[in-house]
Protein backbone atom coordinates (compact mmCIF):
# COMPACT_ATOMS: atom_id res chain seq x y z
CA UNK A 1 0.00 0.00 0.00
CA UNK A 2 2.83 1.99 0.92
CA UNK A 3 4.50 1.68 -2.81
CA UNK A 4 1.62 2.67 -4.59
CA UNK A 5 1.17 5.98 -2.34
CA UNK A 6 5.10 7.47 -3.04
CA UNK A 7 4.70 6.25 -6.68
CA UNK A 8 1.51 8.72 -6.79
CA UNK A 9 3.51 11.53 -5.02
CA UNK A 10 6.46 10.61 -7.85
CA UNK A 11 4.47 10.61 -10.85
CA UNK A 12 2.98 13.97 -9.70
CA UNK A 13 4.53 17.22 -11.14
CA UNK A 14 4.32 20.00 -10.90
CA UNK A 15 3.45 22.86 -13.24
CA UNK A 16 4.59 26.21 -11.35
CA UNK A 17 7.33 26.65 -14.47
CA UNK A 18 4.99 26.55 -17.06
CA UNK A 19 2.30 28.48 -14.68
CA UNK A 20 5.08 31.81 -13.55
CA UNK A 21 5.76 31.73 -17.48
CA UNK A 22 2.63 32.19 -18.82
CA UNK A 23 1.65 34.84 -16.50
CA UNK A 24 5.05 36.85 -16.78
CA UNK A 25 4.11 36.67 -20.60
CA UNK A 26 0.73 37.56 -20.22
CA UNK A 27 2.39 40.45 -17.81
CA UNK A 28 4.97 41.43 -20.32
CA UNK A 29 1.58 42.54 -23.06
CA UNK A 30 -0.43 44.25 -20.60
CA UNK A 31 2.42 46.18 -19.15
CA UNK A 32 4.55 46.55 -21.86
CA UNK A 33 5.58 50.05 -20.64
CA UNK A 34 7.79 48.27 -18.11
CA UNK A 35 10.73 48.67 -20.85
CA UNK A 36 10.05 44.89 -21.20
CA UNK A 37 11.23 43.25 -17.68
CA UNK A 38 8.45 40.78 -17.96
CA UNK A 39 8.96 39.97 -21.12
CA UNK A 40 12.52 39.10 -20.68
CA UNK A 41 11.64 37.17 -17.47
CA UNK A 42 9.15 35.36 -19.21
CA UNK A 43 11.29 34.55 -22.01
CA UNK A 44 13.81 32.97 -19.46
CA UNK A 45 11.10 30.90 -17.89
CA UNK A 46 9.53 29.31 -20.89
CA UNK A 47 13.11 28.73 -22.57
CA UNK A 48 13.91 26.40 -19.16
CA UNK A 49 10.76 24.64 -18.54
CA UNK A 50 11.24 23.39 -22.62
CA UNK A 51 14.73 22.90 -21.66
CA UNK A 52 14.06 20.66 -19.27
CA UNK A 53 11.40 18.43 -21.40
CA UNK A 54 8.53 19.98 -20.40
CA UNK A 55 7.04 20.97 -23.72
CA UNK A 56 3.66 21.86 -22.72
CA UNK A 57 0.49 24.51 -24.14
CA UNK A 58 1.19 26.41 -21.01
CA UNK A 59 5.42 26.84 -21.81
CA UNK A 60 4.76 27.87 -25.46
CA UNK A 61 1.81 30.01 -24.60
CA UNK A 62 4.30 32.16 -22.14
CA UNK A 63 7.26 31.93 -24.99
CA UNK A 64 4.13 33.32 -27.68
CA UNK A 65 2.99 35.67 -24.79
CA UNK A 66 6.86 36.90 -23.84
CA UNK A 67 7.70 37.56 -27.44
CA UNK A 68 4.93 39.77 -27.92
CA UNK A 69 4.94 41.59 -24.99
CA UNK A 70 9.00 42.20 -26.17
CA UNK A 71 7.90 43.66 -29.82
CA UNK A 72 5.46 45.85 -28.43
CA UNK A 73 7.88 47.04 -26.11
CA UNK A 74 9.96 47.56 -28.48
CA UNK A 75 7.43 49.57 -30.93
CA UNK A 76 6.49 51.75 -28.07
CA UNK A 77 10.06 52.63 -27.09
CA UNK A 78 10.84 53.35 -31.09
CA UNK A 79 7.35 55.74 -31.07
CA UNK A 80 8.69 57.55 -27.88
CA UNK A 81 12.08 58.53 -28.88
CA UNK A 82 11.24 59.44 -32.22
CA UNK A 83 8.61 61.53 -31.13
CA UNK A 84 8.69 65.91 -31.95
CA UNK A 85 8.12 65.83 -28.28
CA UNK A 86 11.26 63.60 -27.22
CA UNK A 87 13.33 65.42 -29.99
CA UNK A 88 12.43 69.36 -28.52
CA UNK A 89 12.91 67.66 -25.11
CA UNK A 90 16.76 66.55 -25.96
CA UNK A 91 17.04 70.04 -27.46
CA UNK A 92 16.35 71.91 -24.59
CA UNK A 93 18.38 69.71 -22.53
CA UNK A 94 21.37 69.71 -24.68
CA UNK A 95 21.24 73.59 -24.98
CA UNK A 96 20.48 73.97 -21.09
CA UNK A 97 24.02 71.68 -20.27
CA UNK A 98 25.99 73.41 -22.40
């Protein structure tokens, strides 16, 4: 009886990996202000849980969710500092240092 109940505890894993990735993706979209820190974390999560042979929806979903959450980062940080705004901004602060 004993066997059978620490097999059961054995065969049980668990999915926290998978789980912390696919939020910190999900995380990385919805606050993609953060200059991507969730993203990146995310991306580091779902790389090792499929590095360690745990290739399921949940990993992939946070590597999809990470990725994206990276771009639009990305897009928004290439919007601000091209902006007339940003550019008068560095202007000003160029002039007021010299």
């Amino acid at each position: 009886m004993e066997e059978n109940y620490y097999a059961a505890e054995e065969k049980k894993e668990s999915k926290a990996l998978e789980i912390c990735s696919l939020v910190f993706g999900i995380l990385s979209i919805v606050c993609c202000c953060c200059y991507g820190i969730f993203g990146i974390v995310g991306l580091v999560l779902s790389i090792v849980a499929l590095a360690t042979g745990k290739k399921s929806g949940l990993s992939i979903a946070g590597l999809i969710c990470s990725i994206v959450g990276i771009v639009f980062t990305i897009i928004l940080l290439w919007i601000g500092f091209n902006s007339p705004e940003y550019q008068q901004m560095m202007q000003s602060y160029m002039q007021a240092i010299q």
